[in-house]
Every structure is written in structure tokens, then in C-alpha cells.
Protein backbone atom coordinates (compact mmCIF):
# COMPACT_ATOMS: atom_id res chain seq x y z
CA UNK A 1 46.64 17.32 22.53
CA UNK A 2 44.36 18.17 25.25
CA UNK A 3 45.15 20.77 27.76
CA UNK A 4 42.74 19.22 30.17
CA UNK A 5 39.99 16.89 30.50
CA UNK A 6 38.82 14.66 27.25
CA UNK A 7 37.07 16.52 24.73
CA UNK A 8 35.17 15.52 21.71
CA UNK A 9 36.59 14.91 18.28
CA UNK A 10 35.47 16.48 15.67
CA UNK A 11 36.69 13.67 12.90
CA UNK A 12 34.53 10.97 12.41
CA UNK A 13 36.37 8.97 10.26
CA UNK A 14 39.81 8.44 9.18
CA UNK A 15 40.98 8.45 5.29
CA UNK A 16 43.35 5.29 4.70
CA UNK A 17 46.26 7.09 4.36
CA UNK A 18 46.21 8.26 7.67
CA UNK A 19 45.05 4.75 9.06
CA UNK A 20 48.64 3.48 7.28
CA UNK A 21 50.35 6.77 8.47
CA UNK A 22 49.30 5.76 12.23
CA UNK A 23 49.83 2.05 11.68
CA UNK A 24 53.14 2.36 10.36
CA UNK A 25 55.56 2.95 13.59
CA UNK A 26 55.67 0.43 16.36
CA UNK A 27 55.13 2.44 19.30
CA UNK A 28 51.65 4.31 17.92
CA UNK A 29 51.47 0.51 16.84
CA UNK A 30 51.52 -0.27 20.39
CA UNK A 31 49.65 1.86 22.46
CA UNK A 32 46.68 1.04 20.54
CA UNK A 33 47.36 -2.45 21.34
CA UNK A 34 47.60 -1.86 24.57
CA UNK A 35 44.50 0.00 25.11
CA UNK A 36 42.23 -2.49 22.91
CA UNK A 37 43.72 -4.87 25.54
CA UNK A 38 43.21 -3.65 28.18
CA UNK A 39 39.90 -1.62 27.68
CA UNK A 40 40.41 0.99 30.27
CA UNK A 41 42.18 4.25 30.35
CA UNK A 42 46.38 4.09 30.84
CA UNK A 43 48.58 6.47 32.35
CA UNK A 44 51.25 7.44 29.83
CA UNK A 45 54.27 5.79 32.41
CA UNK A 46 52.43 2.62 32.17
CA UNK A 47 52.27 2.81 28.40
CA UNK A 48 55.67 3.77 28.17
CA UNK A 49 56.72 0.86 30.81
CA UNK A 50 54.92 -1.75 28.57
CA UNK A 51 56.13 -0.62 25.55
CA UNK A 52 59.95 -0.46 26.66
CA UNK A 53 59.47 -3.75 27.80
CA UNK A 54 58.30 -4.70 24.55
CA UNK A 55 61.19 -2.99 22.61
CA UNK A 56 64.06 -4.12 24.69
CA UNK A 57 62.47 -7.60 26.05
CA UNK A 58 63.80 -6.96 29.69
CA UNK A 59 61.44 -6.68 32.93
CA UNK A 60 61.76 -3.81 33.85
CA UNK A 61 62.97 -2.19 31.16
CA UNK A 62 66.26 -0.30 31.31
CA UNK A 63 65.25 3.54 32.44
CA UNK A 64 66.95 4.88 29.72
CA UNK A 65 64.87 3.15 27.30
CA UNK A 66 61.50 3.70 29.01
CA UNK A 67 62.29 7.44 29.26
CA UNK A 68 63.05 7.59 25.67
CA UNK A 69 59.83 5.98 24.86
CA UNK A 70 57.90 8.19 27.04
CA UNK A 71 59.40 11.24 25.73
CA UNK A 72 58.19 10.18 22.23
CA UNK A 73 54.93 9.77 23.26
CA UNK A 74 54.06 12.70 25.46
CA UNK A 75 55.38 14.69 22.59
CA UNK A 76 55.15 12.98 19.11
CA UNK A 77 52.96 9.81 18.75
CA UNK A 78 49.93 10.39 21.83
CA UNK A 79 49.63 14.37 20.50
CA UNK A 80 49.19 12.94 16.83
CA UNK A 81 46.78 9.96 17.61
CA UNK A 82 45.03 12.63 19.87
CA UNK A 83 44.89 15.05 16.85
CA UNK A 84 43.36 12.62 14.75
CA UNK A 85 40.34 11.29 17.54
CA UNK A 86 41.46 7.82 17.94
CA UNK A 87 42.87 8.17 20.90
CA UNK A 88 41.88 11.11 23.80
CA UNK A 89 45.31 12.07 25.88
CA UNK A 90 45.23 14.23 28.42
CA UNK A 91 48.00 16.11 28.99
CA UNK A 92 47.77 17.80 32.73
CA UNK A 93 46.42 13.93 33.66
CA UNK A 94 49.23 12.24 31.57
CA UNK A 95 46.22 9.72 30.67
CA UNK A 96 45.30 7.92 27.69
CA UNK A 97 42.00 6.52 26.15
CA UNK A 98 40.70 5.40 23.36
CA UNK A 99 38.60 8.07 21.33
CA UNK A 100 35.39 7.25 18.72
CA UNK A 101 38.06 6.63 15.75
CA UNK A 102 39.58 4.12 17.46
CA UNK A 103 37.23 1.80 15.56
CA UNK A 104 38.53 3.07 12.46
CA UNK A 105 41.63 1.83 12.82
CA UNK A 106 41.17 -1.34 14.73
CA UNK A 107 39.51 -2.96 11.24
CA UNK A 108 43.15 -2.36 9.92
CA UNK A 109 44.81 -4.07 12.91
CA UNK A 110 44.69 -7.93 13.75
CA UNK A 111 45.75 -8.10 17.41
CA UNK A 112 47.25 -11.66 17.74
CA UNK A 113 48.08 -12.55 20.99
CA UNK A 114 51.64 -14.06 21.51
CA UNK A 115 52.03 -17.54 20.73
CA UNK A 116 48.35 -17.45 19.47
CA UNK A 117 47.31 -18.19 15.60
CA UNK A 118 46.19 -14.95 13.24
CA UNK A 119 43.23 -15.90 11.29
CA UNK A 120 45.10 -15.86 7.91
CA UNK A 121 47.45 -18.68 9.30
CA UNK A 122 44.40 -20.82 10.64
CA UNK A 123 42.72 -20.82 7.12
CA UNK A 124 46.24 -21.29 5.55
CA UNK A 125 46.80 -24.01 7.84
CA UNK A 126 43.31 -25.46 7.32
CA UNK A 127 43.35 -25.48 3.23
CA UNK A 128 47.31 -27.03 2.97
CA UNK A 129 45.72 -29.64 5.23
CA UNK A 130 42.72 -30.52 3.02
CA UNK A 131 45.04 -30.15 0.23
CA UNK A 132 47.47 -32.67 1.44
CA UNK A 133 44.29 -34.99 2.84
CA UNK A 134 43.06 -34.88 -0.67
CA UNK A 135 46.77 -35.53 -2.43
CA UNK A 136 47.11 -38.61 0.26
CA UNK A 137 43.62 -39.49 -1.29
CA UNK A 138 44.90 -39.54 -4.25
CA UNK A 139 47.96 -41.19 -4.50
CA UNK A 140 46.83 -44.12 -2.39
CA UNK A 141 47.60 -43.76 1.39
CA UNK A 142 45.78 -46.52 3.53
CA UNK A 143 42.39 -45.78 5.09
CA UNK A 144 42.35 -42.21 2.87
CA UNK A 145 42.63 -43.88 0.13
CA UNK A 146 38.92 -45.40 0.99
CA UNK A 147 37.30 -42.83 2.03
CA UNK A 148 34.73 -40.68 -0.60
CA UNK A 149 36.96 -37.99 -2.03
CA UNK A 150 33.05 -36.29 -2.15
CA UNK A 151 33.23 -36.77 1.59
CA UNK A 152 36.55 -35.67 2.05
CA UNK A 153 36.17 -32.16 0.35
CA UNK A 154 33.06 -31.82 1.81
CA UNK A 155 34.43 -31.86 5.47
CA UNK A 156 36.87 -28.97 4.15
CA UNK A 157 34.45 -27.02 3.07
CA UNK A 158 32.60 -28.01 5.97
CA UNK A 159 35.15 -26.76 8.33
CA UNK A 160 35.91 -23.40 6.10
CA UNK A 161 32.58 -22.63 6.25
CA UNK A 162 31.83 -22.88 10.50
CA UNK A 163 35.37 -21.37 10.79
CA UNK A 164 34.17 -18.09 8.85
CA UNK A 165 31.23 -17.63 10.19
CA UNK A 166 32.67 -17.76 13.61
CA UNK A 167 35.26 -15.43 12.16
CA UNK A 168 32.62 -12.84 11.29
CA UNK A 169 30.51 -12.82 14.21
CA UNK A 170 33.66 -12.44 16.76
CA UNK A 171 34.71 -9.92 14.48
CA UNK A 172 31.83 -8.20 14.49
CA UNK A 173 31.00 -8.94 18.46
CA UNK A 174 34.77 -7.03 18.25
CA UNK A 175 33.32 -4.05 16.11
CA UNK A 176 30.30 -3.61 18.25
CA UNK A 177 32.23 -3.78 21.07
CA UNK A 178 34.57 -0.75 19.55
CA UNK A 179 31.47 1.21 18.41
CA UNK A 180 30.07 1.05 22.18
């Protein structure tokens, strides 16, 4: 934990187990959500307001809950991500910002906004659909039935192959972005 104003880290990277160590509570879970959201720095009573909210689903949050949360952060989970450079808190501020391993961990995280589709769902979705197209092919459903099976898994592959490469250029628009 910083005393004071941000200082540099002097980890540069971040060994997997300590990625999965980070990643595996909610509310360290959370703020780096929150802050890859965002993009700017939070004060820790905003953090804790959003992730109350989050944990009981009320707006506003019941104070008790809020208070508990930021009591865990100012002295358990923003002192550890601090510790290990992903995240820079300042404790006279009571402000929080992303550090240079931030990056590190984001590549282990797939922020999916709510109500939105992860990518592993999309190509899930897209492949039971060609499957199914193809099976309708098969067994003889009307105007399927007379199109080019050729044509048909084509198209899949087609539209697996424009949906990765968007995939990997937003992704790595999203790790530039991170590295910056």
C-alpha cells in the first residue's frame, strides 16, 4: 500500500498463480472491473458503493453492507492488488488506479457486459447453428434441403472465420489499449 502518491512497481509480470489468487474473490474480481470500465482513477467509497450495489442488488446499497465492503478493501484486497502492481492505491488519497500489471491480468478476465454475449457463447451459438443448418440439410427440410451442403459449410466457416479475426483485433485494440 502506498503511503502517499503512486509509485512505481517493481513487478513486471505476474506468475499464474497469483493471476488465479487475485481472480478468485469477487470483490478484487470487481474493482478491476470497475476500473477497466471506467478507465479513470476511483475513489475507494465509489468502489465500495458500486460493489455493494453489486453484492446486495439494491440502489443504494444498505450502509452496512457498503461499509463492510469498504473495510475489506482499504485493508485486505486494494493493499494486496497494490502489492502486486496491478493496481496503484493510495492510501492518504483513498484513490485507486490501475498499475502496469493490470494488463497481466486482464488477458485472464473476459469482461462481459450485462445482458451482453461472451465470445465463447457467440462461437457456441454460431457452430450449434451450422450444425443444426447442416442436420436440417440433411434430413430433408424444404429450401435447405436444396441448397449446396458445399455452400452451406462454407458460409460457417465463412462466418467463423470474419468473427475471429474481429475477435483478435478488438482483443488486441483491448491489449494495446492496457499496455498504453
Amino acid at each position: 500500500m502506498n503511503p502517499g502518491p503512486a509509485q512505481t512497481h517493481r513487478e513486471s509480470s505476474l506468475a499464474e498463480t497469483e493471476i488465479h489468487d487475485v481472480l478468485r474473490n469477487d470483490r478484487r474480481r470487481l474493482v478491476l472491473e470497475r476500473l477497466a470500465e471506467t478507465e479513470e482513477r476511483q475513489s475507494v467509497s465509489d468502489l465500495a458503493e458500486y460493489i455493494a450495489g453489486v453484492e446486495s442488488g439494491e440502489q443504494p446499497p444498505p450502509r452496512n453492507v457498503r461499509q463492510s465492503v469498504y473495510v475489506s478493501l482499504h485493508q485486505t484486497h486494494l493493499p494486496k492488488l497494490d502489492d502486486l502492481g496491478i493496481v496503484t492505491y493510495d492510501a492518504n488519497a483513498k484513490t485507486v488506479e490501475r498499475a502496469e500489471n493490470a494488463d497481466d491480468v486482464a488477458v485472464y478476465m473476459e469482461v462481459v457486459p450485462k445482458n451482453a454475449l461472451s465470445w465463447a457463447s457467440y462461437y457456441f451459438t454460431v457452430s450449434l447453428l451450422g450444425v443444426l443448418t447442416l442436420f436440417a440439410h440433411r434430413v430433408g427440410v424444404p429450401v435447405l434441403s436444396e441448397a449446396d451442403p458445399v455452400l452451406l459449410g462454407g458460409s460457417l466457416f465463412a462466418i467463423i472465420c470474419v468473427s475471429a479475426a474481429y475477435h483478435h483485433l478488438t482483443q488486441r485494440d483491448a491489449a494495446n489499449w492496457l499496455r498504453d
